[in-house]
N, C-alpha and C. Protein backbone atom coordinates (compact mmCIF):
# COMPACT_ATOMS: atom_id res chain seq x y z
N UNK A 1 -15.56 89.17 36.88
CA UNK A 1 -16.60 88.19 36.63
C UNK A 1 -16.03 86.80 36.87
N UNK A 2 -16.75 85.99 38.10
CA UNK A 2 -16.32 84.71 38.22
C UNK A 2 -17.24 83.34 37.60
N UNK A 3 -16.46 82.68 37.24
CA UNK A 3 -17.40 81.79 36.95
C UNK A 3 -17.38 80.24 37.69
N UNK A 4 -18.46 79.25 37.33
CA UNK A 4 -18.62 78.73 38.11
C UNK A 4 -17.24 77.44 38.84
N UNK A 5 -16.64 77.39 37.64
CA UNK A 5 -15.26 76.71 38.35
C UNK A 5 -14.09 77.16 38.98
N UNK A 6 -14.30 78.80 39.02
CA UNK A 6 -13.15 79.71 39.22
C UNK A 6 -13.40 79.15 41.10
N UNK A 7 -11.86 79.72 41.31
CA UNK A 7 -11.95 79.63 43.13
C UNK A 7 -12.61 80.23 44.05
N UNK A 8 -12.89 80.00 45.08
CA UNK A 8 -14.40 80.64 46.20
C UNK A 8 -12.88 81.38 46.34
N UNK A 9 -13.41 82.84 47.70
CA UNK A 9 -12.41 83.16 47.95
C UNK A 9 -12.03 82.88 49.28
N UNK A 10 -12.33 81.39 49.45
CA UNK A 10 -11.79 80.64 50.86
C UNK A 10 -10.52 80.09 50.09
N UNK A 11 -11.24 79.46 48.99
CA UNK A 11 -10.04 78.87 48.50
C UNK A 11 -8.24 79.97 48.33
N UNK A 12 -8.90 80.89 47.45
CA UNK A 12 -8.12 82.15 47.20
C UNK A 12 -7.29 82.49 48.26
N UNK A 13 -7.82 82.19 49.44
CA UNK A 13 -7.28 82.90 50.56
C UNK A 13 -6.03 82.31 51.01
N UNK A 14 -6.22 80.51 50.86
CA UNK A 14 -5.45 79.60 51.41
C UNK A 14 -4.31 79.06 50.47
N UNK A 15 -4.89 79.79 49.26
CA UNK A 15 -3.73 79.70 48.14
C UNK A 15 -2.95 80.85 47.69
N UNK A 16 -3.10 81.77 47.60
CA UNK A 16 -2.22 82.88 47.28
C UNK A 16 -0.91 83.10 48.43
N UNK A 17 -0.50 83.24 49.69
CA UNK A 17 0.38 83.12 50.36
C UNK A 17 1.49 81.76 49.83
N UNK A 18 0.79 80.93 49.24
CA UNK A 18 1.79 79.89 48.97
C UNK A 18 2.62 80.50 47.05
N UNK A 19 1.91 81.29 46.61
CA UNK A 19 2.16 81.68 45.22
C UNK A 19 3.99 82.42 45.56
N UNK A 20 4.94 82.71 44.81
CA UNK A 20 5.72 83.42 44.49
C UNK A 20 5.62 84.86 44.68
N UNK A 21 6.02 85.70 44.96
CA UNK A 21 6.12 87.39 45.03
C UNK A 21 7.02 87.65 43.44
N UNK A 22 6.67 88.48 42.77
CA UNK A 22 7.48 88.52 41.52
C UNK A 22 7.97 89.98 42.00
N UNK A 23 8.84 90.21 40.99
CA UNK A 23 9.92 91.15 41.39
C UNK A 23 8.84 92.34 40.43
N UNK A 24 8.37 93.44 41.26
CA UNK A 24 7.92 94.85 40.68
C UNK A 24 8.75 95.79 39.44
N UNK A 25 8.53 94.90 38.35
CA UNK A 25 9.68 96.40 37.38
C UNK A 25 8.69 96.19 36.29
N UNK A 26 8.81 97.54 35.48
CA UNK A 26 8.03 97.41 34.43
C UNK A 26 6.60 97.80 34.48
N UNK A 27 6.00 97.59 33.02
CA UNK A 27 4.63 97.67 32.74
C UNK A 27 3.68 96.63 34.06
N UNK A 28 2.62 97.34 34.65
CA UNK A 28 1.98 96.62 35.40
C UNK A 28 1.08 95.31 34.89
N UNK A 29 1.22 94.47 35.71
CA UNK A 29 0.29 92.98 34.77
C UNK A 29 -1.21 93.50 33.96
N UNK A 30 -1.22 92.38 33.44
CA UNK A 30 -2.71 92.98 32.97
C UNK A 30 -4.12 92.20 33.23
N UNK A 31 -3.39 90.67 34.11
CA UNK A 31 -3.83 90.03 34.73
C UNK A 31 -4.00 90.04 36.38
N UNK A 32 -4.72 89.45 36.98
CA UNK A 32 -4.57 89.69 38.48
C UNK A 32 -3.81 87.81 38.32
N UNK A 33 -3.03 87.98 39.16
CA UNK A 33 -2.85 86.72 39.83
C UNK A 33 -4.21 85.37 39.54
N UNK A 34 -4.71 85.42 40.70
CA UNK A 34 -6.18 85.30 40.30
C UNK A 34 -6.98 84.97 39.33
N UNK A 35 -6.67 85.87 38.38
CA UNK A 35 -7.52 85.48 36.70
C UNK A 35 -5.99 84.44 36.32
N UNK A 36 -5.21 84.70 36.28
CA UNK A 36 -4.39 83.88 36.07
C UNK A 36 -4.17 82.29 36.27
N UNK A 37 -4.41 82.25 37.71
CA UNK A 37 -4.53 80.51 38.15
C UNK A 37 -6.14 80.15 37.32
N UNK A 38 -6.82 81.03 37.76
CA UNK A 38 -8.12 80.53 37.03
C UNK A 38 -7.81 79.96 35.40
N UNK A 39 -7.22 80.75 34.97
CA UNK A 39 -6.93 80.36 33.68
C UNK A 39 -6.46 79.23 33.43
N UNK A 40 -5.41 78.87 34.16
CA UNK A 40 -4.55 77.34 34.44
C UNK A 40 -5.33 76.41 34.41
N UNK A 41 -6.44 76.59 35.78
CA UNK A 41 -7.46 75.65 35.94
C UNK A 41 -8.27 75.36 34.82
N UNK A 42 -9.04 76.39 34.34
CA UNK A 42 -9.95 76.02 33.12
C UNK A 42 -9.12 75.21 32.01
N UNK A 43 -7.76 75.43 31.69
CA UNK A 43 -7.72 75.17 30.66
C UNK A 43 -6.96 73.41 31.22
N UNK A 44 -6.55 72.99 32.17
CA UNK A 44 -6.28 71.92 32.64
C UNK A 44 -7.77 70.79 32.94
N UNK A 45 -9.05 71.56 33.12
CA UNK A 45 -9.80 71.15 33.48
C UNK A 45 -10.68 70.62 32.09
N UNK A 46 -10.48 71.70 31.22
CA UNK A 46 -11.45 71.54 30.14
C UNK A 46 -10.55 70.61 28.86
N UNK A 47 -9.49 71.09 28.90
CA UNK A 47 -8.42 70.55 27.89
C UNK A 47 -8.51 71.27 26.76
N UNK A 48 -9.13 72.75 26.85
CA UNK A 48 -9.66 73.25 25.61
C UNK A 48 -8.28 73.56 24.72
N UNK A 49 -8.25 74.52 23.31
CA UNK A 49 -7.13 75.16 22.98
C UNK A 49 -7.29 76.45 22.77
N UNK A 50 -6.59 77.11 23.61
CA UNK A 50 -6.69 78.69 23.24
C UNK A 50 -6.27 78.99 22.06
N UNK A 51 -7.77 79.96 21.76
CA UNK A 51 -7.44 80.49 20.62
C UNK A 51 -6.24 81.30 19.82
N UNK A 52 -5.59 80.95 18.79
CA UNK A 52 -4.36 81.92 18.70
C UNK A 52 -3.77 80.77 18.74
N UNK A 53 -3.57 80.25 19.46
CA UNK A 53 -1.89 79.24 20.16
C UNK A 53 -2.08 77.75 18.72
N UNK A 54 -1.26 77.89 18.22
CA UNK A 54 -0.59 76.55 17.69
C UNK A 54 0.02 75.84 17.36
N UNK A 55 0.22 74.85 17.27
CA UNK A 55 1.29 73.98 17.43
C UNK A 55 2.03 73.63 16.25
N UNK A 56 3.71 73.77 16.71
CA UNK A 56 4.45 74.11 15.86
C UNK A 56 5.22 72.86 15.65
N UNK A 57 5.80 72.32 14.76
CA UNK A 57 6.64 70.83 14.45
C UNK A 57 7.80 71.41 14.49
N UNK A 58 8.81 70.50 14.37
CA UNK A 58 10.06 70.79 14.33
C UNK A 58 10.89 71.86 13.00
N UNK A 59 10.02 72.11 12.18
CA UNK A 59 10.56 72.69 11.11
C UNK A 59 10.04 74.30 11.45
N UNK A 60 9.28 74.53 12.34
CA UNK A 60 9.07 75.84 13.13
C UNK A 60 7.46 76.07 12.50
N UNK A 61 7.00 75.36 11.36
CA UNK A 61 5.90 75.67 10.63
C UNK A 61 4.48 74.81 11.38
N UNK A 62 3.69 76.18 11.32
CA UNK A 62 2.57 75.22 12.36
C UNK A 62 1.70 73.91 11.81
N UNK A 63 0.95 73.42 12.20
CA UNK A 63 0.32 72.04 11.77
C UNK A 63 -1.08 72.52 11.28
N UNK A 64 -1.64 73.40 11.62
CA UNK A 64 -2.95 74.22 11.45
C UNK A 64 -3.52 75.32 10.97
């Protein structure tokens, strides 16, 4: 399911050859590539905070 800020796949096309090859070992991703940059984007774009994630001070204890 794409949504409307995710990449056309012109874009996709002209960007993935420039991405890294990662080394095959292990459990298979659970992401595609793909959902992945998308993810980057949205969250660079929106500035949102994923849920779960928070921010920790120097004493290791979170703020939230």
């Amino acid at each position: 399911m794409w949504g409307c800020g995710d990449l056309t796949n012109g874009q996709w096309a002209r960007l993935e050859p420039l991405l890294p090859r990662g080394i095959k070992s292990g459990r298979p991703p659970v992401w595609t590539r793909r959902q992945l940059m998308d993810g980057m984007r949205w969250r660079i774009r929106t500035g949102a905070v994923l849920p779960g994630v928070t921010c920790r001070n120097a004493t290791g204890r979170g703020t939230g």
